[in-house]
PDB file of N, CA and C in Angstrom:
ATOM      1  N   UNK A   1     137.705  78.338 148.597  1.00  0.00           N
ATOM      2  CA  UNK A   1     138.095  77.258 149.489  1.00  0.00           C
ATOM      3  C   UNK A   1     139.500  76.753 149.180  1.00  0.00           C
ATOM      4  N   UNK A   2     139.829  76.424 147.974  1.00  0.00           N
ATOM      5  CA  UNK A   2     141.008  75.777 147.250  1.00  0.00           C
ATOM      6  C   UNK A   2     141.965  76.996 146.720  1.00  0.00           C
ATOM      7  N   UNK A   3     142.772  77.609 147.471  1.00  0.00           N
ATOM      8  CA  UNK A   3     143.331  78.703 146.231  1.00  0.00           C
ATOM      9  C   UNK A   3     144.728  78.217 145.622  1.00  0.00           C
ATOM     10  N   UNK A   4     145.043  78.248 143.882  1.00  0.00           N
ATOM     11  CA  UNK A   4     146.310  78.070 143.412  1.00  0.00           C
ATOM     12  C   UNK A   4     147.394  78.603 143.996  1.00  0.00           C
ATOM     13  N   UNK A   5     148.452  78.332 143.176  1.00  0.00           N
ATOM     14  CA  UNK A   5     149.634  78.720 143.849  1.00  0.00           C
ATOM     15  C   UNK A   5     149.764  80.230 143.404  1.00  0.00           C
ATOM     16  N   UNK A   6     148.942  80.586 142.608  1.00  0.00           N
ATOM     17  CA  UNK A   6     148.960  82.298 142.473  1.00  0.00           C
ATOM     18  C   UNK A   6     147.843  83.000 143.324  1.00  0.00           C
ATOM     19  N   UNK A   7     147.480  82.158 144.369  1.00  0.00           N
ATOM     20  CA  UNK A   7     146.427  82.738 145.243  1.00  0.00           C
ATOM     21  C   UNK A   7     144.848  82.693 144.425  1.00  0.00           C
ATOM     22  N   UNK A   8     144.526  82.265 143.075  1.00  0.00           N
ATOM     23  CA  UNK A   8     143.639  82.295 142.587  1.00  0.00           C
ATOM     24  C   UNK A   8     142.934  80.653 142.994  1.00  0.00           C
ATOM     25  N   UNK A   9     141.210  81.029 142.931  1.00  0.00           N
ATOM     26  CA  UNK A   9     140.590  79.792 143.499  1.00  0.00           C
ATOM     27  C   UNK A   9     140.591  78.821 141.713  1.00  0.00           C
ATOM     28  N   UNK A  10     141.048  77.795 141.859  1.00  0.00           N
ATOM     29  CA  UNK A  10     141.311  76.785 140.706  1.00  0.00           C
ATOM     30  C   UNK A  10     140.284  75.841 140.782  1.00  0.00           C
ATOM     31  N   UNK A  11     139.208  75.734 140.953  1.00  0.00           N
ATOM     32  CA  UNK A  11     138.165  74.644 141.073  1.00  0.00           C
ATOM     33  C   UNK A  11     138.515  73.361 139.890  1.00  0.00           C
ATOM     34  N   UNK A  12     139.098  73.413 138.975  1.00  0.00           N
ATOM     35  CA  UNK A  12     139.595  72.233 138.068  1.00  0.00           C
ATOM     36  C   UNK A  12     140.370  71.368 138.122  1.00  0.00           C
ATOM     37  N   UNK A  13     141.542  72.736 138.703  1.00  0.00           N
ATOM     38  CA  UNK A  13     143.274  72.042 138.957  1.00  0.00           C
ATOM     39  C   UNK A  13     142.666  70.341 139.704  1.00  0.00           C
ATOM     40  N   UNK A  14     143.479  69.664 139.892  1.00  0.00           N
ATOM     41  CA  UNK A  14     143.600  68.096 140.752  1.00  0.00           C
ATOM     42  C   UNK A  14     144.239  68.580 141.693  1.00  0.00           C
ATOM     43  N   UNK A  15     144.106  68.162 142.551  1.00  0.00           N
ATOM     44  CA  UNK A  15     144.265  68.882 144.196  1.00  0.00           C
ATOM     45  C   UNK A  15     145.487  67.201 144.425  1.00  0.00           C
ATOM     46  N   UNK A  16     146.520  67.922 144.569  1.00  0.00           N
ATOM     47  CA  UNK A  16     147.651  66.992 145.269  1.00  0.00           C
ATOM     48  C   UNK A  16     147.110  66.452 146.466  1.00  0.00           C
ATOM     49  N   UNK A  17     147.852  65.325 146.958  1.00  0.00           N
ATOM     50  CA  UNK A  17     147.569  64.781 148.195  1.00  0.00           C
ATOM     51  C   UNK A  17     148.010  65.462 149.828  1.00  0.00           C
ATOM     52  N   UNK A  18     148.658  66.307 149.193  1.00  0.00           N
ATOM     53  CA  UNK A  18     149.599  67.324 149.965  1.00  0.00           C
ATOM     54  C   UNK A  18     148.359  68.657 150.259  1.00  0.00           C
ATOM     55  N   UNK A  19     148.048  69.282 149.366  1.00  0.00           N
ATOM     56  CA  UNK A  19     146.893  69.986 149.346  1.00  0.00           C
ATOM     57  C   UNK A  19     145.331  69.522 149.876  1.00  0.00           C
ATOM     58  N   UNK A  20     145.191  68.508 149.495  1.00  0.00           N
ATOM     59  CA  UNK A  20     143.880  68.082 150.040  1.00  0.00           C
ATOM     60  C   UNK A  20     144.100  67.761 151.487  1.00  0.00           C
ATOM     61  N   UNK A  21     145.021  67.307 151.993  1.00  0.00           N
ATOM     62  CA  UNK A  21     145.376  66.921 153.568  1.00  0.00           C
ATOM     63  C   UNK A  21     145.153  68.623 154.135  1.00  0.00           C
ATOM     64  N   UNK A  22     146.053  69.587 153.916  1.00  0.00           N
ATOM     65  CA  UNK A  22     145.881  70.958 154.309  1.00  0.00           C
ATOM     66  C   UNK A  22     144.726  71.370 154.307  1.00  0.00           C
ATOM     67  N   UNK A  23     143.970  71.258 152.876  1.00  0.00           N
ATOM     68  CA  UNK A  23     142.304  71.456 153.001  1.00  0.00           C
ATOM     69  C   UNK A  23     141.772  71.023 154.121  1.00  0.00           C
ATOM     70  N   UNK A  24     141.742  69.949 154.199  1.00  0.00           N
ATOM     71  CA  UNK A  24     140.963  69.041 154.872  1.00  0.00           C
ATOM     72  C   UNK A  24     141.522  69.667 156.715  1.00  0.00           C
ATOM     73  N   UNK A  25     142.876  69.489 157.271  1.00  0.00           N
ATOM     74  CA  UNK A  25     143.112  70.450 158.182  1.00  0.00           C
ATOM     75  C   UNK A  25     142.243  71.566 158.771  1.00  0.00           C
ATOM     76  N   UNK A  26     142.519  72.487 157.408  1.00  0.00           N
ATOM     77  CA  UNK A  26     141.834  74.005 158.117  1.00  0.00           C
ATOM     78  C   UNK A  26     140.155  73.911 158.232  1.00  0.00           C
ATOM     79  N   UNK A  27     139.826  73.026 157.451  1.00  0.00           N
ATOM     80  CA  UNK A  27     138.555  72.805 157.549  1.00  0.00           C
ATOM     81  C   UNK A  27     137.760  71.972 158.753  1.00  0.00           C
ATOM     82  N   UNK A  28     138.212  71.204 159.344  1.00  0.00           N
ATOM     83  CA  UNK A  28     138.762  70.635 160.826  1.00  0.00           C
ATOM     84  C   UNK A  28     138.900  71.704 161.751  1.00  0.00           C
ATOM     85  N   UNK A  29     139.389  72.218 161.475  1.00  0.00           N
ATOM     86  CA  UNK A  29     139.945  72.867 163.086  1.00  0.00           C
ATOM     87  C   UNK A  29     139.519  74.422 162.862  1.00  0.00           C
ATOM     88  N   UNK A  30     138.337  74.701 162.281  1.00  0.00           N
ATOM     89  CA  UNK A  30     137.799  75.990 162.312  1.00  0.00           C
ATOM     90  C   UNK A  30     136.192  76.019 163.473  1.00  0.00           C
TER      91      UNK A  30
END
């Protein structure tokens, strides 16, 4: 769902506010 900036899924990393808005986006509009 979440992938790092090396394309790997990071389930730990803290998800920026910048990132979670995009999440939240594609997850919306699918």
């Amino acid at each position: 769902m979440a992938l790092g900036d090396d394309g790997y899924f990071k389930p730990n990393d803290p998800l920026t506010r910048a990132q979670f808005g995009a999440l939240m986006y594609r997850a919306m509009n699918r």
